[in-house]
Protein backbone atom coordinates (compact mmCIF):
# COMPACT_ATOMS: atom_id res chain seq x y z
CA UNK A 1 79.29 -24.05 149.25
CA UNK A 2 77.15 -24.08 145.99
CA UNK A 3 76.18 -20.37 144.72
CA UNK A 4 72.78 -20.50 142.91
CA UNK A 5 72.52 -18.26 140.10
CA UNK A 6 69.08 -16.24 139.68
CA UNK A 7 68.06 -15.34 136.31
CA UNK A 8 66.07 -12.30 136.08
CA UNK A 9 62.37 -12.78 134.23
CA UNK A 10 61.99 -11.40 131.10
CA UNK A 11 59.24 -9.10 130.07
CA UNK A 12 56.24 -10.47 128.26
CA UNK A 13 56.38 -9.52 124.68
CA UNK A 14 54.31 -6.15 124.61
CA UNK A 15 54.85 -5.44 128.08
CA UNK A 16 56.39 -2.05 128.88
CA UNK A 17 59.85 -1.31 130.14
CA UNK A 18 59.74 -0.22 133.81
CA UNK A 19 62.65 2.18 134.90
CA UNK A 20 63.38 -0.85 137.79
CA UNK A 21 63.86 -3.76 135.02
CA UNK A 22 65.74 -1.50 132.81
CA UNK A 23 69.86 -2.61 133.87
CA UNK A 24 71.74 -0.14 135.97
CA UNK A 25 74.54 1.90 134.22
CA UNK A 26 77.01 3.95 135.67
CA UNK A 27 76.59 7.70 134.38
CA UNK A 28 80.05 9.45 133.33
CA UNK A 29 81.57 11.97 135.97
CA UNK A 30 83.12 15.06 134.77
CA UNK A 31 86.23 16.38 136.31
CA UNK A 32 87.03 19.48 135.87
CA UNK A 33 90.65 20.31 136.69
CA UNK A 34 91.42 23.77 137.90
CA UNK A 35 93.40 25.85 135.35
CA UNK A 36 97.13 26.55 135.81
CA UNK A 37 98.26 29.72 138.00
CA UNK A 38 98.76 32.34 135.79
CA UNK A 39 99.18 35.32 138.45
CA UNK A 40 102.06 37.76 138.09
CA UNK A 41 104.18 36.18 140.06
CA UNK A 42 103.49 32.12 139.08
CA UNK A 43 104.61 33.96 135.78
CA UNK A 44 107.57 36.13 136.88
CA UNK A 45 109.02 32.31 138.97
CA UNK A 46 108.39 30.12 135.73
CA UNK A 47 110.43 33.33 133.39
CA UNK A 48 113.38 33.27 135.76
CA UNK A 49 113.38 29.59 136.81
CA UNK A 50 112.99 28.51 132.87
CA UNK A 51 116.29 30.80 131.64
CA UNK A 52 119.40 31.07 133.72
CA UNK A 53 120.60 34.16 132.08
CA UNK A 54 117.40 35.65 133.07
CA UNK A 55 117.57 34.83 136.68
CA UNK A 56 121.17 35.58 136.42
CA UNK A 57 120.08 39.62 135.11
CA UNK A 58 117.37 39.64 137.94
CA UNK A 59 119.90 38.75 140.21
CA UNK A 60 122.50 41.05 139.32
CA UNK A 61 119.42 43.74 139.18
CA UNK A 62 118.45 42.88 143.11
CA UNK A 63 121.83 43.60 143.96
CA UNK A 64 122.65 46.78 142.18
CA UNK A 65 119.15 48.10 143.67
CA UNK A 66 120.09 46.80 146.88
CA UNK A 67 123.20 48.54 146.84
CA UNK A 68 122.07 51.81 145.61
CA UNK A 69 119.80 51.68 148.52
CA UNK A 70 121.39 51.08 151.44
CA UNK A 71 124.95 50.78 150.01
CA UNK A 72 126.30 54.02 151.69
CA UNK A 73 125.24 53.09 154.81
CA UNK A 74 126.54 50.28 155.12
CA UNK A 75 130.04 50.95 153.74
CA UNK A 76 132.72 49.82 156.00
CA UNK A 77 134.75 53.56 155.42
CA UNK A 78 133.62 57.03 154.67
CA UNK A 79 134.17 57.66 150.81
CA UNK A 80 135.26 60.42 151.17
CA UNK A 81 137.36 60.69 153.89
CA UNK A 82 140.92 60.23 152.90
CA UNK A 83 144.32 58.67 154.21
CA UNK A 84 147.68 59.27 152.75
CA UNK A 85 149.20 56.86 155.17
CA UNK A 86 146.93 54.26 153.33
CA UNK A 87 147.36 55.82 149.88
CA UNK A 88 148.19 53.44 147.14
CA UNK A 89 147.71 50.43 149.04
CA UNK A 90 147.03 47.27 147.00
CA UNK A 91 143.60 44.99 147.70
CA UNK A 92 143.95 43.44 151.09
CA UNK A 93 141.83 42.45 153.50
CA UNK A 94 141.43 45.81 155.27
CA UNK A 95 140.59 47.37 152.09
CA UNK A 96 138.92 44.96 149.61
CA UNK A 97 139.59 47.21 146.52
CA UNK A 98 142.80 49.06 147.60
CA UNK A 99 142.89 52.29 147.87
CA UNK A 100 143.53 55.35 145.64
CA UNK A 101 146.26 58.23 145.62
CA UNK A 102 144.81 59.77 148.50
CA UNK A 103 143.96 56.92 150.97
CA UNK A 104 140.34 56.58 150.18
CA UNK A 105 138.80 53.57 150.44
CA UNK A 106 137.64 51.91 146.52
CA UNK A 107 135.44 49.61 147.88
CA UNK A 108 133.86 52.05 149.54
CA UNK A 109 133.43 54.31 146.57
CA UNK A 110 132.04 51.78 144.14
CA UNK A 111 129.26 51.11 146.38
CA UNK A 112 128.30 54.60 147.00
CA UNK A 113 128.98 55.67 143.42
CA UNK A 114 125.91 53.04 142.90
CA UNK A 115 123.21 55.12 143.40
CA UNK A 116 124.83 58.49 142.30
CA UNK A 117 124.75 56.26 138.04
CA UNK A 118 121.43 54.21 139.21
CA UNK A 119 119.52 57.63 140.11
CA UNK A 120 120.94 59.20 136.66
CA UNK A 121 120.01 56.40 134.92
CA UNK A 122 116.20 56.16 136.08
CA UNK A 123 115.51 59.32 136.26
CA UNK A 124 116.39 60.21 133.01
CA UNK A 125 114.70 56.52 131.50
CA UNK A 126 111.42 58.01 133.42
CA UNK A 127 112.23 61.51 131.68
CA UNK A 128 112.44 60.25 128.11
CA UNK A 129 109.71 57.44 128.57
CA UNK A 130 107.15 60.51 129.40
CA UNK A 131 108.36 62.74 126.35
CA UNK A 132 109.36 60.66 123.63
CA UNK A 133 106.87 58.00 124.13
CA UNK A 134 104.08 60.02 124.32
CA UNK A 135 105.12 61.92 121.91
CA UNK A 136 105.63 58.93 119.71
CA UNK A 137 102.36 57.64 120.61
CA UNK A 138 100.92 60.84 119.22
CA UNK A 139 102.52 61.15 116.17
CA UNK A 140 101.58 57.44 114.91
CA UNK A 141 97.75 57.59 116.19
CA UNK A 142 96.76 61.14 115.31
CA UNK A 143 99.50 61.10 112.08
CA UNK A 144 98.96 64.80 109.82
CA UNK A 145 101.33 67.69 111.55
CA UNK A 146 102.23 65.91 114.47
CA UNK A 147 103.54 63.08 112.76
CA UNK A 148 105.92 65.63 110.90
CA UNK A 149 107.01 68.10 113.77
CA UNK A 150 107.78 64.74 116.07
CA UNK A 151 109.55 62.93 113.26
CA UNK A 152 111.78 66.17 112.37
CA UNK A 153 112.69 66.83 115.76
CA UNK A 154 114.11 63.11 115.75
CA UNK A 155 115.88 63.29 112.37
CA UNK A 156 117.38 66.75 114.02
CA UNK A 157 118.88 65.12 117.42
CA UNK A 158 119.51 62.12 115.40
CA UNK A 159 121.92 64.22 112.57
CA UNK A 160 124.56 64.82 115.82
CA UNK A 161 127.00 62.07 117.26
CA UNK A 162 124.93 61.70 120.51
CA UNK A 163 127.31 61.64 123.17
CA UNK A 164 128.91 64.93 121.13
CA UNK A 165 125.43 65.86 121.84
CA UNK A 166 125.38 65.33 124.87
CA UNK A 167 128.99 66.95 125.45
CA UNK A 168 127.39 69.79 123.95
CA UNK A 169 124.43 69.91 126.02
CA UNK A 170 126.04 69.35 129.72
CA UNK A 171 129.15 71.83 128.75
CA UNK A 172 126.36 74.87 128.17
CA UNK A 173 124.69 74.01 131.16
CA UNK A 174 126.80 72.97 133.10
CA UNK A 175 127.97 69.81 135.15
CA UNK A 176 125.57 68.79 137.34
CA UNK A 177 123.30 65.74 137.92
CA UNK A 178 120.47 67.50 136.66
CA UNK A 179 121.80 68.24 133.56
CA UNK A 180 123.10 64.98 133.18
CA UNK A 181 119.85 63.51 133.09
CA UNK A 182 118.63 66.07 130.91
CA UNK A 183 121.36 65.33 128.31
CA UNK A 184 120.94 61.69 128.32
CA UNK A 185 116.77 61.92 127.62
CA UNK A 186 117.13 64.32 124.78
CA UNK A 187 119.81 61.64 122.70
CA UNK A 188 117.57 58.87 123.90
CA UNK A 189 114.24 60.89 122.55
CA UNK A 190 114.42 59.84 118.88
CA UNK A 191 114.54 55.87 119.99
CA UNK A 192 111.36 56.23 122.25
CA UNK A 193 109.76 58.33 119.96
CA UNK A 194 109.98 56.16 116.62
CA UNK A 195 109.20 52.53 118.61
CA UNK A 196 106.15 54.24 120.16
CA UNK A 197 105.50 55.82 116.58
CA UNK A 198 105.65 52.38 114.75
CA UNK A 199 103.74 50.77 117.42
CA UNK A 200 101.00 53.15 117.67
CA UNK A 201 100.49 53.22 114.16
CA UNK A 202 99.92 49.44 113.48
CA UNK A 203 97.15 49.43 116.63
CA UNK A 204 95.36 52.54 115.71
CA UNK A 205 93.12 50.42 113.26
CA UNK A 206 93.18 47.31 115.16
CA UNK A 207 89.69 46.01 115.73
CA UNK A 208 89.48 46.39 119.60
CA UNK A 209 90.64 50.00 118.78
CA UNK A 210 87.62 50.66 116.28
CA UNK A 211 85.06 48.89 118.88
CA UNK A 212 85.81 51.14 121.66
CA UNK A 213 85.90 54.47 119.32
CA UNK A 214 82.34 52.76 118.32
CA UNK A 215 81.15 52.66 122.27
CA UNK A 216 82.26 56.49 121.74
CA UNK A 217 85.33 56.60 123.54
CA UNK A 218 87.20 60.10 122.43
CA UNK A 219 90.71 59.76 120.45
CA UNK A 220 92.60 60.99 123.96
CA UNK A 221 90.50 57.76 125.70
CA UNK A 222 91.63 55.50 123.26
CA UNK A 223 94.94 56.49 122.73
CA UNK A 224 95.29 56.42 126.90
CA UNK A 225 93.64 53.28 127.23
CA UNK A 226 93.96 50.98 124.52
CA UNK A 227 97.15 52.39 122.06
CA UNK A 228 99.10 53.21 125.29
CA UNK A 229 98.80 49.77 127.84
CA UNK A 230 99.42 47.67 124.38
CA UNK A 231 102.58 49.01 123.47
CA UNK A 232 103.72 48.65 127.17
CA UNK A 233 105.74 45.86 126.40
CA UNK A 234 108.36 46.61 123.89
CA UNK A 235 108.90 50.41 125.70
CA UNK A 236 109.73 48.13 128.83
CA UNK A 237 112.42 46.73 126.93
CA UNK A 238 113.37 49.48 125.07
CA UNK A 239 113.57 51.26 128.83
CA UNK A 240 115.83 48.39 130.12
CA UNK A 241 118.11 48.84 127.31
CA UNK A 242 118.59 52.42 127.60
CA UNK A 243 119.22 52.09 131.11
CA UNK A 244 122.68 50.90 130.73
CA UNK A 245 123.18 53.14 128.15
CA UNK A 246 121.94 56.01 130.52
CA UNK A 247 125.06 54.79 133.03
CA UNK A 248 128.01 54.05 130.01
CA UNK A 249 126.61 57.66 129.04
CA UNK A 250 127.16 59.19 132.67
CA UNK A 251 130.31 57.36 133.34
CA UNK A 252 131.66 58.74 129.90
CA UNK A 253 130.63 62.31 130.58
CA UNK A 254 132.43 62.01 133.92
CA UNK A 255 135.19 60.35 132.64
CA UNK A 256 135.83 63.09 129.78
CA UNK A 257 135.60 66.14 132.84
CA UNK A 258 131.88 66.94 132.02
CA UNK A 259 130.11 65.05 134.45
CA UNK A 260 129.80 64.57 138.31
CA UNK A 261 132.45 66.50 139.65
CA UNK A 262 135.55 65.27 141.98
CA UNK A 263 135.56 64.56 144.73
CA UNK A 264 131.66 62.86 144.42
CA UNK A 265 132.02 59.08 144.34
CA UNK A 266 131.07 58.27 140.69
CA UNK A 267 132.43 55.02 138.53
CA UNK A 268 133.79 57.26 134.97
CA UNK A 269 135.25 59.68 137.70
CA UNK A 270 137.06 56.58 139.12
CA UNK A 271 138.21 55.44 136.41
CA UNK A 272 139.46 58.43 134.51
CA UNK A 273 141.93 58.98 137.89
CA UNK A 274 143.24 55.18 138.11
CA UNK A 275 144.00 55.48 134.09
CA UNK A 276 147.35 57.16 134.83
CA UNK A 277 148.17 54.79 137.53
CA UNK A 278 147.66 51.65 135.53
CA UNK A 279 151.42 51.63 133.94
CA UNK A 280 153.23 52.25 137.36
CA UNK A 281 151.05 49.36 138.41
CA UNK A 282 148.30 50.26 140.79
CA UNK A 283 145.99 48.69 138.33
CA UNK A 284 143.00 48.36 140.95
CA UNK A 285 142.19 51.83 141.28
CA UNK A 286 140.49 52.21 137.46
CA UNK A 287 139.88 47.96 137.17
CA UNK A 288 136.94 47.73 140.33
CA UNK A 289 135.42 50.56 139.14
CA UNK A 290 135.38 49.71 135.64
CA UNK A 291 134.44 46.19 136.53
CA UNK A 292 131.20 47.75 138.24
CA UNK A 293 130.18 49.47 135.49
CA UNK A 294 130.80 46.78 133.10
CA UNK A 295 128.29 44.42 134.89
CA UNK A 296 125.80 47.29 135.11
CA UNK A 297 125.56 47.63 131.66
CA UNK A 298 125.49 43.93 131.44
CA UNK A 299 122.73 43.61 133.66
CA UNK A 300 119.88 45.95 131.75
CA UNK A 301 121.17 44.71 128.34
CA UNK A 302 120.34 40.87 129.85
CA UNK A 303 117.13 42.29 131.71
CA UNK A 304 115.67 43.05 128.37
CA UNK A 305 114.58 39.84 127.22
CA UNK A 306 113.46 39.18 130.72
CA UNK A 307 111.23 42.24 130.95
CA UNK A 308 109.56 41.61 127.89
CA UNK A 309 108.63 37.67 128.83
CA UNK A 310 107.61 39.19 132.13
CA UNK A 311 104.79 42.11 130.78
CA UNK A 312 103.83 40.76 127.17
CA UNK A 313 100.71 38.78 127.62
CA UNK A 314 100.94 36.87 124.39
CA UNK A 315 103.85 35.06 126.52
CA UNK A 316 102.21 34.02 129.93
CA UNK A 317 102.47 30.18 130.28
């Protein structure tokens, strides 16, 4: 079957273009591709799927929360019910952790000493955030007196050994929980206060700073709303850090006598009464306790990095 080819006529020389003997031509289509998720939480699954160690922190995090929560509850004994007809009893399967010199379960006691350190260790991260990082913030944006009194009062705590400042602090109040906390946010004030100071004092002439003092925001508006969200950040860091310090700092008060008081489920408490019973060989009494607060404090030391992927903008992906 024979195909016959038509030639199209050609204009006459002179003759106009029309718009139908002008040749078709496809016209380009743009595509425009939606832009990655970048939502809180898009970010917080690429931070902990990217790094093992940090899924490994938020892990370990999930589960000290989640036992500090509903830990007592669920306990399978009472922690502070005791048994001497079960006293000394080595890890089994009736009693995970053994039990101590008086028949008390340590499994029991680890988990319930969890929220006793975790509570400490908040509350007083909360305490010192509020003082010494607005008081940080302060002294680096306004500078002049309040620069000096802030930056003497750190120089003062920081002169003393802290936990002998600390010892000093809880033995003239006294041991309680309270106290505790209070002890731990005054030797944590100095770190809060200079990071805030530095970081205050690098934005305060930033150019987003100077265009909203321009708009005629007051110093107080800027310093809440632009100095104080930017350095958010590194004090979430520096607040994970000091969280495990908060606990080590507990434990050791509690270990030395000046802390949480027998017979109150508390990890340095624990461990200061299974240190005599390690050379006879009930080493299990001062091990599981010491074991938990070894991986606490390795938790919020590895939950830094984490933290500061998770709230620093400059690192969204």
């Amino acid at each position: 079957m024979s195909q016959i080819l038509k030639k199209e006529p050609e204009p006459a020389p002179g003759e106009a273009l029309s718009a139908e003997s002008l040749p078709a031509k496809s016209s380009p289509v743009l595509r425009f591709e939606a832009p990655p998720s970048t939502s809180l939480w898009a970010h917080a699954r690429y931070i902990v799927t990217e790094n093992p160690v940090t899924g490994l922190a938020f892990g370990l995090f999930a589960l000290i929360l989640l036992a500090a929560l509903i830990g007592p509850s669920i306990v399978p004994y009472d922690p502070l019910a005791s048994n001497t007809n079960a006293a000394l009893q080595a890890p089994s399967r009736a009693h995970w952790f053994g039990t101590d010199q008086l028949g008390r379960d340590i499994f029991s006691r680890v988990i319930a000493a969890t929220r006793l350190d975790f509570s400490i260790a908040v509350f007083s991260v909360a305490l010192v955030f509020v003082l010494g990082g607005l008081a940080g913030v302060m002294a680096g944006f306004f500078g002049g007196w309040v620069d000096k009194l802030v930056g003497r009062i750190a120089d003062t705590i920081m002169a003393f050994p802290l936990f002998v400042l600390a010892m000093g602090i809880v033995a003239a109040l006294g041991n309680s929980v309270t106290n505790i906390v209070l002890a731990t946010a005054i030797i944590n004030f100095p770190l809060y206060a200079r990071v805030a100071r530095a970081e205050a004092n690098v934005r305060r002439e930033a150019g987003f700073v100077q265009a909203a003092r321009l708009s005629g925001n007051s110093d107080w508006r800027l310093l809440l709303t632009q100095i104080l969200p930017n350095i958010m950040p590194i004090m979430a860091v520096q607040m994970s850090l000091t969280m495990g310090y908060a606990i080590l700092n507990a434990a050791g008060l509690s270990f030395i006598g000046l802390g949480v008081r027998p017979p109150t489920p508390e990890w340095g408490i624990m461990v200061a009464e299974g240190a005599s019973f390690i050379v006879s060989g009930e080493w299990w009494i001062a091990f599981f306790p010491g074991l938990a607060l070894m991986i606490a404090v390795f938790c919020f030391n590895l939950l830094g990095d984490g933290v500061r992927d998770l709230v620093d903008p400059q690192r969204r992906n």
